[in-house]
PDB file of N, CA and C in Angstrom:
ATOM      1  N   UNK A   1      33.532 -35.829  36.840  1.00  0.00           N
ATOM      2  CA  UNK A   1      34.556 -34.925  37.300  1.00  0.00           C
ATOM      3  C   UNK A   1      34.074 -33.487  37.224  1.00  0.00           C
ATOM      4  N   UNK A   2      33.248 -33.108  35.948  1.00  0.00           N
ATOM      5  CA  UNK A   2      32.864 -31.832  35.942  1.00  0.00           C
ATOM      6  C   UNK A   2      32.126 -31.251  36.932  1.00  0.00           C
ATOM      7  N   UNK A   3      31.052 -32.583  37.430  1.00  0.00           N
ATOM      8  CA  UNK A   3      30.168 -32.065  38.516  1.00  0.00           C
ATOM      9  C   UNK A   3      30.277 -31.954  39.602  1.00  0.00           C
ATOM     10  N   UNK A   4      31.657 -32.714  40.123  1.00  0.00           N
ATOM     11  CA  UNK A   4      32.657 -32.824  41.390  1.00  0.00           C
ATOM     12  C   UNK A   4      33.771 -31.785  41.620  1.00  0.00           C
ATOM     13  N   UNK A   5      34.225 -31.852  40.886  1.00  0.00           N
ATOM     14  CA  UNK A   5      35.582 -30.438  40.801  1.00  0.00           C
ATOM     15  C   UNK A   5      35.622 -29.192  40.003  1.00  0.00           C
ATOM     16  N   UNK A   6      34.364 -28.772  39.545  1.00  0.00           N
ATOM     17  CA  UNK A   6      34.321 -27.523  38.995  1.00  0.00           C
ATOM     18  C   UNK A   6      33.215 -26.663  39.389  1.00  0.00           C
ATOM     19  N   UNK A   7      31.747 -27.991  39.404  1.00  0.00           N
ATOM     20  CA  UNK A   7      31.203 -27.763  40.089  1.00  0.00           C
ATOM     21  C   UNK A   7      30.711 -27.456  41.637  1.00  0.00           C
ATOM     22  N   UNK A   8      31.687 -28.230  41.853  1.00  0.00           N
ATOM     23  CA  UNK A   8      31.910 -28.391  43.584  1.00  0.00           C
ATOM     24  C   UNK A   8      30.732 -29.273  44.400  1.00  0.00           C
ATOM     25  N   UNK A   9      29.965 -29.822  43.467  1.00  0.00           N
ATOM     26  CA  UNK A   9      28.783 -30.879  44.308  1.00  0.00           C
ATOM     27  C   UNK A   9      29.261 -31.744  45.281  1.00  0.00           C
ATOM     28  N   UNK A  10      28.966 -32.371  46.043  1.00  0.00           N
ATOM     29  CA  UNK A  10      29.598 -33.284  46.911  1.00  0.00           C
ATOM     30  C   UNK A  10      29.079 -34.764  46.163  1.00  0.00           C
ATOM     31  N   UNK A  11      29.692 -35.501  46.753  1.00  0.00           N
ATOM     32  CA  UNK A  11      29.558 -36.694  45.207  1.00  0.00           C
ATOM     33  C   UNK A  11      28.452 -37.524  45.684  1.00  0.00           C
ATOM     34  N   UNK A  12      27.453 -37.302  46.607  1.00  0.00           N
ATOM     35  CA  UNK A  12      25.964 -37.585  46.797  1.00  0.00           C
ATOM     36  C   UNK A  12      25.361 -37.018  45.895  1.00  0.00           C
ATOM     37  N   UNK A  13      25.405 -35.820  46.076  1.00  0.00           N
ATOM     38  CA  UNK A  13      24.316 -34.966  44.500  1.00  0.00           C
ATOM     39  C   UNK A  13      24.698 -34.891  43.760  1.00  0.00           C
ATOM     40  N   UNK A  14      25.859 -35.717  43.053  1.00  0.00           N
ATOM     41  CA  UNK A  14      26.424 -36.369  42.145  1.00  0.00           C
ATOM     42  C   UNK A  14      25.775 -37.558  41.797  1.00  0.00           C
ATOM     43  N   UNK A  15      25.577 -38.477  42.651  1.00  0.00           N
ATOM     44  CA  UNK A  15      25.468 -39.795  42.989  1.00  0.00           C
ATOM     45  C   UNK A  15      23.745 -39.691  42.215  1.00  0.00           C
ATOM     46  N   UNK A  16      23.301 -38.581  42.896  1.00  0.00           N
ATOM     47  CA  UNK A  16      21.772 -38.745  43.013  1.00  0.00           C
ATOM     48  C   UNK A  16      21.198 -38.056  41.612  1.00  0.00           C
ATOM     49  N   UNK A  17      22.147 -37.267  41.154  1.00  0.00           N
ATOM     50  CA  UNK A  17      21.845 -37.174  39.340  1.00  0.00           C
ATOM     51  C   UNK A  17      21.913 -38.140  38.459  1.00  0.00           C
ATOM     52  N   UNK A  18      22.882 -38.651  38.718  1.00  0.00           N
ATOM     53  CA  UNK A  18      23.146 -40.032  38.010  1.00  0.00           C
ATOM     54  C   UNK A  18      22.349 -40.377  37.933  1.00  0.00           C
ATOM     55  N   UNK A  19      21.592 -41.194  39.067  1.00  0.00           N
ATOM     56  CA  UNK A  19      20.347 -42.393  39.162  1.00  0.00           C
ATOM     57  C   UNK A  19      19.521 -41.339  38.735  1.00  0.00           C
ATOM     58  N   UNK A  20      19.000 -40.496  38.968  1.00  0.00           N
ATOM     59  CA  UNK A  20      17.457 -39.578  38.751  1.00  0.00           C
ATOM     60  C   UNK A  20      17.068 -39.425  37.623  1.00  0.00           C
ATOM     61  N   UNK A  21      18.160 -38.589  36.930  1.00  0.00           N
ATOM     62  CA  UNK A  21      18.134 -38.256  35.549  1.00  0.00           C
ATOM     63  C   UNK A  21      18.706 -39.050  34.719  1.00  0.00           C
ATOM     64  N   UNK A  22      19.581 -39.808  34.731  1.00  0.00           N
ATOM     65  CA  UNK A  22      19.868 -41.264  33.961  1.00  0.00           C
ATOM     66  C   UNK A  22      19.785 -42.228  33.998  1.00  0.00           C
ATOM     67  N   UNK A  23      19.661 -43.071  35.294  1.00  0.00           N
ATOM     68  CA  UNK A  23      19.111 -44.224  35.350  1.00  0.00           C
ATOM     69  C   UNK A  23      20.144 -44.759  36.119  1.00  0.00           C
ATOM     70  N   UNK A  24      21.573 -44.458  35.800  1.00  0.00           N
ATOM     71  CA  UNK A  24      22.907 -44.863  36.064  1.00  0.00           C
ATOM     72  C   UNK A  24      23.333 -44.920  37.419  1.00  0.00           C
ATOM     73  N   UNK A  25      23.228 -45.961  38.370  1.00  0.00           N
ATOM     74  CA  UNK A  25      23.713 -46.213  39.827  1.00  0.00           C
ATOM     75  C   UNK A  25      25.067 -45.764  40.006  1.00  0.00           C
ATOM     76  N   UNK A  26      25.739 -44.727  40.520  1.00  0.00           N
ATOM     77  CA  UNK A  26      27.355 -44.609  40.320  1.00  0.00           C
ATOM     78  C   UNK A  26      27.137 -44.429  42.287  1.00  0.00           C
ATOM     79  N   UNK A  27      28.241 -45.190  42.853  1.00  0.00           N
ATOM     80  CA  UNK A  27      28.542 -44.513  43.836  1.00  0.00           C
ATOM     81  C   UNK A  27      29.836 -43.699  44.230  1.00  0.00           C
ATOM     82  N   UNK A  28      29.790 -43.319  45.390  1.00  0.00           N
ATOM     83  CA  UNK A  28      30.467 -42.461  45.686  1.00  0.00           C
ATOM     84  C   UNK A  28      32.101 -42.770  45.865  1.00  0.00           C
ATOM     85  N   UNK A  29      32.293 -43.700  45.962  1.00  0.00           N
ATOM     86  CA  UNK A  29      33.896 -44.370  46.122  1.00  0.00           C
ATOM     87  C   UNK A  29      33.562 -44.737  44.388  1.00  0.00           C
ATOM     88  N   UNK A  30      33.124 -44.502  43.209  1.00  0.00           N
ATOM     89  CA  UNK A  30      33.760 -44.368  42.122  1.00  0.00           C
ATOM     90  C   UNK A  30      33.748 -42.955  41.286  1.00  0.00           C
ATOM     91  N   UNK A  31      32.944 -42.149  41.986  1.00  0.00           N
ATOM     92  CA  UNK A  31      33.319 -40.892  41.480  1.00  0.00           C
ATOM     93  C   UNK A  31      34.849 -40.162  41.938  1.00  0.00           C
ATOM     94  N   UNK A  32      35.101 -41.166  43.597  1.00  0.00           N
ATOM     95  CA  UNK A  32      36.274 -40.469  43.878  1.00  0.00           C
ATOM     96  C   UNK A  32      37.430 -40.999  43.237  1.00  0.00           C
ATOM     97  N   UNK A  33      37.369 -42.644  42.035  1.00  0.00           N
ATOM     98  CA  UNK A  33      38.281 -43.574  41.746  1.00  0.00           C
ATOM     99  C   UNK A  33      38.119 -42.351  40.645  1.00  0.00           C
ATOM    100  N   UNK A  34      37.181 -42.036  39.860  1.00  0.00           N
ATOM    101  CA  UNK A  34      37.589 -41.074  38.507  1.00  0.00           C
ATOM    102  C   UNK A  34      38.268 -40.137  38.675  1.00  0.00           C
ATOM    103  N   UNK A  35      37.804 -39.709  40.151  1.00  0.00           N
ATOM    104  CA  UNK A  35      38.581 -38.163  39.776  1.00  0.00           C
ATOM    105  C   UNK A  35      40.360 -38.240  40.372  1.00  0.00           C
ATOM    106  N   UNK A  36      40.289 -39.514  41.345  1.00  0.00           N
ATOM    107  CA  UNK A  36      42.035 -39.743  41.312  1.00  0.00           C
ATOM    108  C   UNK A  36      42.450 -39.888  39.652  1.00  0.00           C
ATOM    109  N   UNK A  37      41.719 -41.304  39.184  1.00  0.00           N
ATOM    110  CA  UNK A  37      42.787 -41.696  37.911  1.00  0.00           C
ATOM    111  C   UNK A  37      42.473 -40.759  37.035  1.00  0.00           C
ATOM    112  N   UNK A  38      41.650 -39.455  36.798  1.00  0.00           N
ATOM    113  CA  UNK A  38      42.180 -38.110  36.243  1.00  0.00           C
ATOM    114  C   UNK A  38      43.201 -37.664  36.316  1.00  0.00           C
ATOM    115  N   UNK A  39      43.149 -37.333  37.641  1.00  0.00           N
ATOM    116  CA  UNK A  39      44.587 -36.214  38.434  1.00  0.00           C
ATOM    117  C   UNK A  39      45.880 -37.585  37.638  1.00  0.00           C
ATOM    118  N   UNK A  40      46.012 -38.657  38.009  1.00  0.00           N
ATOM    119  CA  UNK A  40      47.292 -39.087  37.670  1.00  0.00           C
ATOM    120  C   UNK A  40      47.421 -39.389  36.483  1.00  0.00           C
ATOM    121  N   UNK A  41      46.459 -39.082  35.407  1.00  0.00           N
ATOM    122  CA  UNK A  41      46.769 -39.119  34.022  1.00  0.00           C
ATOM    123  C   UNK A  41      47.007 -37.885  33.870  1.00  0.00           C
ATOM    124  N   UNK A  42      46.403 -36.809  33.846  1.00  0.00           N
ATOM    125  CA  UNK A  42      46.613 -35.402  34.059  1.00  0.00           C
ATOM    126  C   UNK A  42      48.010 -34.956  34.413  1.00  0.00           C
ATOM    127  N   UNK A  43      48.801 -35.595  35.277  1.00  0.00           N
ATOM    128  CA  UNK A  43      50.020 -35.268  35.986  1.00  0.00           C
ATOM    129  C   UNK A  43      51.434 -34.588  34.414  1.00  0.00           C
ATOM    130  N   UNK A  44      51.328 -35.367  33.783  1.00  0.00           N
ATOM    131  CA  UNK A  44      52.408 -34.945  32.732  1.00  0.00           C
ATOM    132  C   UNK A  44      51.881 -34.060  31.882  1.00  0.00           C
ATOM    133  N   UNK A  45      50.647 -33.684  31.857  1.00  0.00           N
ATOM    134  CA  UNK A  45      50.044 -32.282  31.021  1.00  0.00           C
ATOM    135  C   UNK A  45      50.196 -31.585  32.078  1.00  0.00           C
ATOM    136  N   UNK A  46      50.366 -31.470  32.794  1.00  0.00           N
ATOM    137  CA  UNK A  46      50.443 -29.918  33.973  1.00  0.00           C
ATOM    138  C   UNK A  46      51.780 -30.097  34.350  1.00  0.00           C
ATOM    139  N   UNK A  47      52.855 -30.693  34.427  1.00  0.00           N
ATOM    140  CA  UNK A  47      53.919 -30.530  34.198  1.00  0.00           C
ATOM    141  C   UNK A  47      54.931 -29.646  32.833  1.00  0.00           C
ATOM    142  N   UNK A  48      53.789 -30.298  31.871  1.00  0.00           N
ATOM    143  CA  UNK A  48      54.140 -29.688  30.561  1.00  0.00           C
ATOM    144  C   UNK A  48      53.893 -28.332  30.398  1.00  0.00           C
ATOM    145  N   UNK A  49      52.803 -28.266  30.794  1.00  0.00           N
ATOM    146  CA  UNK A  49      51.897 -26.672  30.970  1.00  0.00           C
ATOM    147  C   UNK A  49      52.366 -25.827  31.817  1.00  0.00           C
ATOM    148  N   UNK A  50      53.263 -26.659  33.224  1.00  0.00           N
ATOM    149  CA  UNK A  50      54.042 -25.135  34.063  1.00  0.00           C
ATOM    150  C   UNK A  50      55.163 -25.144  33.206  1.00  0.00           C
ATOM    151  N   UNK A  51      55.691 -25.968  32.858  1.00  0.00           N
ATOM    152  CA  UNK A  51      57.535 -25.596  32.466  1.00  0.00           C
ATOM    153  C   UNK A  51      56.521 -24.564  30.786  1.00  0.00           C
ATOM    154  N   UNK A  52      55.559 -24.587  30.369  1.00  0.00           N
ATOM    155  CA  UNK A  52      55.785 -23.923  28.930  1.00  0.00           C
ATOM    156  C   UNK A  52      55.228 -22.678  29.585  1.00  0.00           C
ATOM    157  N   UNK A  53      54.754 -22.111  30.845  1.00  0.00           N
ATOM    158  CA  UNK A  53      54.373 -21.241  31.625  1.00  0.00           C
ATOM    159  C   UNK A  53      55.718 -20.722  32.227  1.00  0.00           C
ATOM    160  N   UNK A  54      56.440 -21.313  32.641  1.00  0.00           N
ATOM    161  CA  UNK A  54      57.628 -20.448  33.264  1.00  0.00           C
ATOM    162  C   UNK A  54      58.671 -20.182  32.442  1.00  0.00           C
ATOM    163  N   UNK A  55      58.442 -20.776  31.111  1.00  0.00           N
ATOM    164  CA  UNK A  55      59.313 -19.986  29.614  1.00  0.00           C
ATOM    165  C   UNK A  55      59.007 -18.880  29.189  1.00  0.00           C
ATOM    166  N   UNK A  56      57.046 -18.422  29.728  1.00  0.00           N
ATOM    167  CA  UNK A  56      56.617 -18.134  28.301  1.00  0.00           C
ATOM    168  C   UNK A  56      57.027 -16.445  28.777  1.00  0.00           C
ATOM    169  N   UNK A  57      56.354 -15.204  27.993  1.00  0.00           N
ATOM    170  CA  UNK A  57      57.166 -14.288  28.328  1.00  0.00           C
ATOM    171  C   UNK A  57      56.452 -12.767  29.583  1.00  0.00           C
ATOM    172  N   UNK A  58      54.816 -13.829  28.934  1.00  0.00           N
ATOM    173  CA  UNK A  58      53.574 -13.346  29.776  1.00  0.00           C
ATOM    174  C   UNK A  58      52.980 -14.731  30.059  1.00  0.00           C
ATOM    175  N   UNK A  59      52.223 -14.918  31.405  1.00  0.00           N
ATOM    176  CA  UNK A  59      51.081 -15.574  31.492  1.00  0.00           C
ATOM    177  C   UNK A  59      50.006 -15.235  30.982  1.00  0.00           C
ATOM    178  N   UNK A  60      49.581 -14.114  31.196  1.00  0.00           N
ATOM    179  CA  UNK A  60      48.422 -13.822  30.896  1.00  0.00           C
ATOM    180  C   UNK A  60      47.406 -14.248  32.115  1.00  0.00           C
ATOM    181  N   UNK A  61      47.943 -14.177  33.299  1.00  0.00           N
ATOM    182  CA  UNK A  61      47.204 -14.157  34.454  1.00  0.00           C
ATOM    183  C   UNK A  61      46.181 -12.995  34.823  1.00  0.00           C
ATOM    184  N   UNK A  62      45.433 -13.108  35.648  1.00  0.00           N
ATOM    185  CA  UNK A  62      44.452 -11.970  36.198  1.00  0.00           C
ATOM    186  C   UNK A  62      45.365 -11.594  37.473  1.00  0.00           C
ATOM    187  N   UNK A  63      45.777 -10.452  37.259  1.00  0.00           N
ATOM    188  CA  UNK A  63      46.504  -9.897  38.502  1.00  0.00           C
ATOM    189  C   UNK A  63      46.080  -8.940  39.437  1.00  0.00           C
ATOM    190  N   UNK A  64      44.536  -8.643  39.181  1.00  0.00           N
ATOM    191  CA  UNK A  64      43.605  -7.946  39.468  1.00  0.00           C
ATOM    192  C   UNK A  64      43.849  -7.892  41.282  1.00  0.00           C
ATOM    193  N   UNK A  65      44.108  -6.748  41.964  1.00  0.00           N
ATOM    194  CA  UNK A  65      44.144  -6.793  43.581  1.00  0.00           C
ATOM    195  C   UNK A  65      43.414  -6.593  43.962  1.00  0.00           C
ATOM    196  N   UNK A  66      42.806  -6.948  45.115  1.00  0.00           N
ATOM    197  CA  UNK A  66      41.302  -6.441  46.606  1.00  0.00           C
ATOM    198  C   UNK A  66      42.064  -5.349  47.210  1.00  0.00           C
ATOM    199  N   UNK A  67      40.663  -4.564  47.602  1.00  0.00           N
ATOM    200  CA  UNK A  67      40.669  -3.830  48.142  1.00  0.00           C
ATOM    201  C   UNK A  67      40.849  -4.220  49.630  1.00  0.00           C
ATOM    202  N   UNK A  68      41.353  -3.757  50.404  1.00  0.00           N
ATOM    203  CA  UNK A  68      41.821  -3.763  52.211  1.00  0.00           C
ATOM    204  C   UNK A  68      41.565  -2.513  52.532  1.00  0.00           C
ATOM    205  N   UNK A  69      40.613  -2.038  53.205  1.00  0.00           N
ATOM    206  CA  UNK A  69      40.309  -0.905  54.088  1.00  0.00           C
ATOM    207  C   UNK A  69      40.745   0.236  53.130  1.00  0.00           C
ATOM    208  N   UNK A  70      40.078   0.300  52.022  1.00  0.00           N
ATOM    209  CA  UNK A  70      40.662   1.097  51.002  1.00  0.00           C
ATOM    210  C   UNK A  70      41.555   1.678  50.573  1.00  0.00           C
ATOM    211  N   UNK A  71      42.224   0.489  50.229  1.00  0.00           N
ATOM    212  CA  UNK A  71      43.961   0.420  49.510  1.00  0.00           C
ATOM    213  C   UNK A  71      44.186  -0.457  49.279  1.00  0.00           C
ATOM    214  N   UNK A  72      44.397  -0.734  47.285  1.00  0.00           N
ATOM    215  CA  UNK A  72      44.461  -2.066  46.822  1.00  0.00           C
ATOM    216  C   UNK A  72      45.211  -2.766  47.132  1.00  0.00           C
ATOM    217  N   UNK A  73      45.452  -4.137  47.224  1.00  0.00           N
ATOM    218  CA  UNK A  73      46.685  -4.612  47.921  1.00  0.00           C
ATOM    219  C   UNK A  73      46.446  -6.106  46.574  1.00  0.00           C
TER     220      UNK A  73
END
C-alpha cells in the first residue's frame, strides 16, 4: 500500500520490486485486493477522525494560499 498510494508507483513497479528485491511474485490484481480491503477496514477510523475533526476547535490544517497573477488567493 505504501508503495501504491503514497508513493504513487503503478502496481507493475510494484509488482517488479517485489520479485527483484525479494523474491516475492505479487501480482497486480492483489496489490489492488490490499489496497481495497485497506480502504474498507480503514472506513470506521476516518469516520471517527472526521466527526473528532469537526468537534475539534482547530484543525490544524495548512491554509497556506497560491499565488494568481500576483494576488494570493
Amino acid at each position: 500500500m505504501y508503495l501504491s498510494q503514497f508513493q504513487l508507483l503503478p502496481y507493475e513497479h510494484v509488482c517488479d520490486q517485489f520479485r527483484d528485491q525479494m523474491g516475492i511474485p505479487v501480482s497486480a490484481s492483489s496489490l489492488f485486493n490490499f489496497n481495497r480491503e485497506a480502504y474498507e477496514r480503514l472506513d470506521d477510523f476516518e469516520q471517527g477522525e472526521k466527526a473528532q475533526l469537526a468537534m475539534a476547535a482547530v484543525a490544524h490544517a495548512d491554509e497556506t494560499g497560491i499565488n494568481i497573477d500576483g494576488r494570493r488567493r
